[in-house]
Protein backbone atom coordinates (compact mmCIF):
# COMPACT_ATOMS: atom_id res chain seq x y z
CA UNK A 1 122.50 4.18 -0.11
CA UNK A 2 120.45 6.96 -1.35
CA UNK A 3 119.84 7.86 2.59
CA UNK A 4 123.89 8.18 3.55
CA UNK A 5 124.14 10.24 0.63
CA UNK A 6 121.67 12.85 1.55
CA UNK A 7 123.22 12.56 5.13
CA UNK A 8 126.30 13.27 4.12
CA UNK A 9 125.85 16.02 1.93
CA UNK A 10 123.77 17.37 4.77
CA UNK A 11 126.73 16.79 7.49
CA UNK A 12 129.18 18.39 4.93
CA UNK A 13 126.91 21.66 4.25
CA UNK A 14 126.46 22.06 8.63
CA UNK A 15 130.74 22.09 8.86
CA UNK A 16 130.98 24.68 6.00
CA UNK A 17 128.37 26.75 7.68
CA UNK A 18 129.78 26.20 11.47
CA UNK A 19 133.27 27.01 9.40
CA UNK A 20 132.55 30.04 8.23
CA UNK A 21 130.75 31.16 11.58
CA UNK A 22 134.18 31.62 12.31
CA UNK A 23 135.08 34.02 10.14
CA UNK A 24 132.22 35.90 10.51
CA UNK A 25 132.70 36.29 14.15
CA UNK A 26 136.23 36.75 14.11
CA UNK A 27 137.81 37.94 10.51
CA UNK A 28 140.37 39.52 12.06
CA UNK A 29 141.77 36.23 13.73
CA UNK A 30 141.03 34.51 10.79
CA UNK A 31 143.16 36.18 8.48
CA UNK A 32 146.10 36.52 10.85
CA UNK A 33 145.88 32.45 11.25
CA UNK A 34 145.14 32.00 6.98
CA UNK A 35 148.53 34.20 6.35
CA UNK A 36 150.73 32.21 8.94
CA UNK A 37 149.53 29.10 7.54
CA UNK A 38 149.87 30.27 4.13
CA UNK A 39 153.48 31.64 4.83
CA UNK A 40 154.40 28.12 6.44
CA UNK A 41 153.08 25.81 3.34
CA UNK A 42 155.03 28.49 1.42
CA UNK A 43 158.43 28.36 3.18
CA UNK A 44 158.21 24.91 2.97
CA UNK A 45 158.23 24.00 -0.29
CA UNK A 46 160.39 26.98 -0.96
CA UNK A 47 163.06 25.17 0.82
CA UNK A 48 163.27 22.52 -1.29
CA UNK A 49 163.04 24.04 -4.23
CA UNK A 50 165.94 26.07 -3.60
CA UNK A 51 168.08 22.90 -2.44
CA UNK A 52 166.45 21.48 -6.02
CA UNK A 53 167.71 23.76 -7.81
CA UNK A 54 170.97 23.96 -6.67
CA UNK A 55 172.00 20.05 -6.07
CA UNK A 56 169.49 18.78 -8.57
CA UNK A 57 171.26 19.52 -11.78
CA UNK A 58 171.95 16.89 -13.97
CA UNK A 59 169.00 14.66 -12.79
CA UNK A 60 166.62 15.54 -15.82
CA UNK A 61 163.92 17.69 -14.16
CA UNK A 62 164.15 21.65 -15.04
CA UNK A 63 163.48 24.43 -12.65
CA UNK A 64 160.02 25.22 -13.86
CA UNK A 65 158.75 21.45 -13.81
CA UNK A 66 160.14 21.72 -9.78
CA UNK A 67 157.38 24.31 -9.15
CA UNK A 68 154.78 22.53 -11.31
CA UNK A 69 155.55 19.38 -8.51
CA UNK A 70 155.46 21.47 -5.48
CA UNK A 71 151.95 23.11 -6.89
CA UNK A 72 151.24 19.47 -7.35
CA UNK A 73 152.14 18.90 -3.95
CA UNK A 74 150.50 22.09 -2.44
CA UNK A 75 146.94 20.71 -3.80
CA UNK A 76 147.02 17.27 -2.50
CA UNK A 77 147.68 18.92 0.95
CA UNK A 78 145.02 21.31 0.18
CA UNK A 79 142.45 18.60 -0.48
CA UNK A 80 143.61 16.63 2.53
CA UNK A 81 143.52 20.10 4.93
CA UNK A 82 139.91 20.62 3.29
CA UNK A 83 138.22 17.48 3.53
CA UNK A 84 140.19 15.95 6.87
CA UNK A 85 142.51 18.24 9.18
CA UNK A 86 139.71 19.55 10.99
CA UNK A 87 138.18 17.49 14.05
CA UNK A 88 141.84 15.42 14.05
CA UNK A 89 139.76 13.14 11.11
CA UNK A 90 143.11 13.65 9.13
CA UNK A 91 145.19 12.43 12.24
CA UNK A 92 142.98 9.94 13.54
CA UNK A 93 144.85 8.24 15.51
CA UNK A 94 144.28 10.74 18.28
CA UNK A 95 140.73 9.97 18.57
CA UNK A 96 141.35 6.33 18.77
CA UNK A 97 143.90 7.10 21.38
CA UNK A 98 141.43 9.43 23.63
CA UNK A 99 138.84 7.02 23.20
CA UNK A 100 136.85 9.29 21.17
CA UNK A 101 136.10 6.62 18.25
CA UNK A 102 133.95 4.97 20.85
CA UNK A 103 131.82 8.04 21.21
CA UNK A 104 131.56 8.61 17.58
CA UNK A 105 130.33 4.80 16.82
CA UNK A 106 127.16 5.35 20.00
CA UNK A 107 125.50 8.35 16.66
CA UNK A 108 123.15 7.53 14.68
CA UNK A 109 125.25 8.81 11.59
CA UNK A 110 127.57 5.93 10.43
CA UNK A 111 131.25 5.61 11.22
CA UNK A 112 132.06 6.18 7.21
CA UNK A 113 129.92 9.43 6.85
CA UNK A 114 131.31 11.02 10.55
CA UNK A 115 135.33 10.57 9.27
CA UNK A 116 133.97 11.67 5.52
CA UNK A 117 132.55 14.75 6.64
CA UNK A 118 133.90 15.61 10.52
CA UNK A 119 136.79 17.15 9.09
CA UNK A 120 135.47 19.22 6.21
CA UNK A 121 136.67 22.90 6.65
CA UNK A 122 136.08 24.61 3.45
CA UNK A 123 136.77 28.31 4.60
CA UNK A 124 139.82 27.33 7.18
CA UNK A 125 141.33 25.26 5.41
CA UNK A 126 141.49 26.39 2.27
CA UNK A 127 144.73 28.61 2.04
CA UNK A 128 146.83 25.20 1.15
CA UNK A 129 144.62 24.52 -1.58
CA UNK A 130 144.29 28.19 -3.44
CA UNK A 131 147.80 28.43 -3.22
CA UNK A 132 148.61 25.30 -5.10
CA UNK A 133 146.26 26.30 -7.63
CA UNK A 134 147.95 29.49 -8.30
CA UNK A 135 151.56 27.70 -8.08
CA UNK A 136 150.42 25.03 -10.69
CA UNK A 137 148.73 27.47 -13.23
CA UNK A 138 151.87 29.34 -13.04
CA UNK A 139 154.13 26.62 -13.99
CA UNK A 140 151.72 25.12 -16.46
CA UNK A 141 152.03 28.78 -18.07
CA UNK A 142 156.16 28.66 -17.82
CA UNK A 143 155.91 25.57 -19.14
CA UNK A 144 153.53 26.25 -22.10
CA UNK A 145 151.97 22.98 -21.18
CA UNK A 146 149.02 22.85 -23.59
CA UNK A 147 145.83 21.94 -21.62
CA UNK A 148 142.94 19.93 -22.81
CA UNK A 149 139.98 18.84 -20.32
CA UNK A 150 140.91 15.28 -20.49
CA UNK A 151 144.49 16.51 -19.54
CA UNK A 152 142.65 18.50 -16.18
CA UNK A 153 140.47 15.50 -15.71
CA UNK A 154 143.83 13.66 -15.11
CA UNK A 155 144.89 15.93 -13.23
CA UNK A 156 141.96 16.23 -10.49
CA UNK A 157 141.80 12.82 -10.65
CA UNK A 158 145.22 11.91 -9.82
CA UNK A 159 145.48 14.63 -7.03
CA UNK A 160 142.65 12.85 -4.90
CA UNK A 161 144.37 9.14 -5.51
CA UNK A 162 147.60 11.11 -4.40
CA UNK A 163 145.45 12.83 -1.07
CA UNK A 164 143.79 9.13 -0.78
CA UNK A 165 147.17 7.27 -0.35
CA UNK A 166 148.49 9.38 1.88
CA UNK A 167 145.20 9.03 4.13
CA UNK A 168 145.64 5.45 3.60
CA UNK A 169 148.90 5.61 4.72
CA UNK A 170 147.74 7.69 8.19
CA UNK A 171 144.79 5.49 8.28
CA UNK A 172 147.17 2.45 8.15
CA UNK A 173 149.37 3.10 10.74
CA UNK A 174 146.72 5.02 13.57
CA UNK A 175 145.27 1.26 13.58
CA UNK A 176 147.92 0.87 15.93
CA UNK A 177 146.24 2.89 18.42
CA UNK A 178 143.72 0.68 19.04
CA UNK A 179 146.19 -2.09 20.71
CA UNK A 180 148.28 1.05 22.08
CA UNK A 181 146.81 3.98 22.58
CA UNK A 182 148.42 6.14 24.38
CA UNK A 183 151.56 4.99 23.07
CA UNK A 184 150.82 5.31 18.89
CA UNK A 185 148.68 8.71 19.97
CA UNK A 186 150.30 10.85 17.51
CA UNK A 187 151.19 8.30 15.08
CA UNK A 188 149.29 10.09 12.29
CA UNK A 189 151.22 13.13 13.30
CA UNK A 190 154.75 11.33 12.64
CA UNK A 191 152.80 9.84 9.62
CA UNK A 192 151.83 12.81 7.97
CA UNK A 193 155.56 15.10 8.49
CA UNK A 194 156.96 11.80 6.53
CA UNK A 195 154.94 12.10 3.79
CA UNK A 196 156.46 15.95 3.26
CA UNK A 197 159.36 14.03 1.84
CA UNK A 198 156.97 13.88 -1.39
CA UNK A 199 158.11 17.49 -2.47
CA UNK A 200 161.32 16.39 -2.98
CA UNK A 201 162.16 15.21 -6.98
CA UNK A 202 163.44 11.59 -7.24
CA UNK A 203 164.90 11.72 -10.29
CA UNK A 204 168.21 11.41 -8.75
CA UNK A 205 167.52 8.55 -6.48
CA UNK A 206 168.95 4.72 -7.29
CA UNK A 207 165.95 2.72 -9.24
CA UNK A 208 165.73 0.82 -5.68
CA UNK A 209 164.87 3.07 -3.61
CA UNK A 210 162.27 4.72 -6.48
CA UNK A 211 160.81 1.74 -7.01
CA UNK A 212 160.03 1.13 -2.88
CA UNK A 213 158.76 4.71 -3.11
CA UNK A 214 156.62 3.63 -5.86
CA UNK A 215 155.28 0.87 -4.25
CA UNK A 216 155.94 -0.19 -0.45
CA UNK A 217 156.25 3.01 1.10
CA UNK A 218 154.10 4.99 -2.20
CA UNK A 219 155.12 8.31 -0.89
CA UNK A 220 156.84 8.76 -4.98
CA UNK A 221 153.06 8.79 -6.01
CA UNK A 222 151.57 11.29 -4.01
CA UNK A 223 153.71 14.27 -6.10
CA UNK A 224 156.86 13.15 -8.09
CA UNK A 225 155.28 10.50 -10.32
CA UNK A 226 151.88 11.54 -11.13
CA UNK A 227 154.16 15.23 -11.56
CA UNK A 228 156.23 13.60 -14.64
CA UNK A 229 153.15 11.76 -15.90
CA UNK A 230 151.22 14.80 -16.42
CA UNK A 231 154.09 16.48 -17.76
CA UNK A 232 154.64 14.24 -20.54
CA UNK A 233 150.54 14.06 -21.15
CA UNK A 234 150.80 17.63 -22.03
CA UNK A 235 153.85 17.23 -24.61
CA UNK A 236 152.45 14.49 -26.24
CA UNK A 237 155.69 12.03 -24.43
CA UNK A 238 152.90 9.32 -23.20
CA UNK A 239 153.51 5.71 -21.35
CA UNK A 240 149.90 4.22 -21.37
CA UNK A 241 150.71 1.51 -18.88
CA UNK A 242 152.33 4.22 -16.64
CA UNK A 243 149.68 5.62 -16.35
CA UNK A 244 147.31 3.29 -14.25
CA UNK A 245 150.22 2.72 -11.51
CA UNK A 246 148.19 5.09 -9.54
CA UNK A 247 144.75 4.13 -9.55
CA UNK A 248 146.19 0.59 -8.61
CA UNK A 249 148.53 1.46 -6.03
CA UNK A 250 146.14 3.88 -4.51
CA UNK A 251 142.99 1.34 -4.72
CA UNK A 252 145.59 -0.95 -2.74
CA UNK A 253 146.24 0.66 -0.02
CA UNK A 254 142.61 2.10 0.44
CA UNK A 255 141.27 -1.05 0.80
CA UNK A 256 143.91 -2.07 3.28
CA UNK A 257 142.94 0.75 5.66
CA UNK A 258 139.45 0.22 5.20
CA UNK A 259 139.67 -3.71 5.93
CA UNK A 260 141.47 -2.67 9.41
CA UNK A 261 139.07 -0.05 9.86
CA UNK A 262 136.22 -1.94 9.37
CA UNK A 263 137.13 -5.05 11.44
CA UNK A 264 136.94 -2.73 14.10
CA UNK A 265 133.61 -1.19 13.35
């Protein structure tokens, strides 16, 4: 145990070196591709904020705790783009397709380690990630949210079982690749542009259809839900059994991707 954990910290300090190779050798592309990308994730959950705004009234949820979801939103992609977009880890259902898995399981490193730290592209990748941060503070701050460490705690925490379900999810569904590959390819692709449904509020949905969101298909936890939780942990408005739908959910659905992964390790 102690071994895979100096190997991995070891893997993940080579990708942030061989990451920011790149923008020493080429700043200027660099910063042409971090403003695009930047502009994009931007756009994006501008959109919907504006079509919040004006359809959502009436459905309980105020301007200002919008923005503090689609900050929300911004960092689990941000942790997912840092820890898994790069190498296709985060869409792995490419390198099952090209027969790359194969390759990866002949290394000496285990399969576990190469997806945990293949992808990890802390300078790259971290545009998503800084500008949820700033999104969140700032609606935090509109919202005079008051802020305690346990209260942040809860909040790292719950962005990572957010990032992990939706890499479940990806993880889930690429395990189709290995009885079709070139057919389920991109799978993790199609995967990954349904799970930007999660920066849309649900507060106006039918119970149903929250409650499949919630649970089935948990794409409600990876933004709206944990969103409203924290929200009413900083004004005091708790529901203590609310609060470990998360953990359970997300523990759920990691273990399912892990039992198909490993039954094919």
């Amino acid at each position: 145990m102690a071994a895979n954990i100096k190997v991995t910290f070891r893997l993940l300090k080579l990708h942030a070196k061989m990451d920011l190779l790149w923008f020493l050798r080429e700043p200027s592309s660099f910063f042409i591709y971090i403003f695009s990308e930047t502009v994009s994730a931007l756009s994006a959950v501008a959109s919907v904020f504006l079509l919040s705004t004006q359809f959502g009234k009436g459905t309980g949820i105020s301007n200002n705790q919008i923005i503090f979801m689609l900050g929300y939103s911004l960092l689990v992609d941000g942790i997912y783009w840092l820890f898994f977009r790069g190498n296709n880890m985060g869409e792995i259902s490419r390198i099952i397709g090209r027969g790359q898995l194969d390759h990866c399981m002949t290394q000496p490193v285990p399969l576990p380690i190469q997806l945990l730290t293949n992808g990890f592209s802390p300078v790259s990748s971290s545009h998503i990630f800084l500008t949820g941060i700033i999104v969140t503070v700032y609606a935090a701050h509109q919202l005079k949210l008051k802020i305690s460490i346990l209260w942040l705690l809860l909040l790292i925490g719950y962005v990572f079982l957010s990032m992990f379900i939706i890499l479940s999810l990806v993880y889930i569904f690429s395990a189709r690749a290995f009885y079709s590959p070139v057919a389920s390819e991109e799978v993790a692709g199609e995967i990954l542009s349904f799970t930007a449904i999660k920066v849309y509020p649900l507060n106006g949905f039918p119970k149903t259809i929250q409650n499949i969101l919630l649970t089935v298909l948990p794409i409600g936890l990876t933004a709206w839900f944990p969103s409203i939780l924290l929200l009413n942990a900083a004004t005091k408005e708790t529901i203590k059994l609310a609060y470990g739908i998360l953990p359970v959910i997300a523990s759920m659905f990691i273990l399912i991707a892990a039992l198909l992964f490993l039954g094919r390790d």
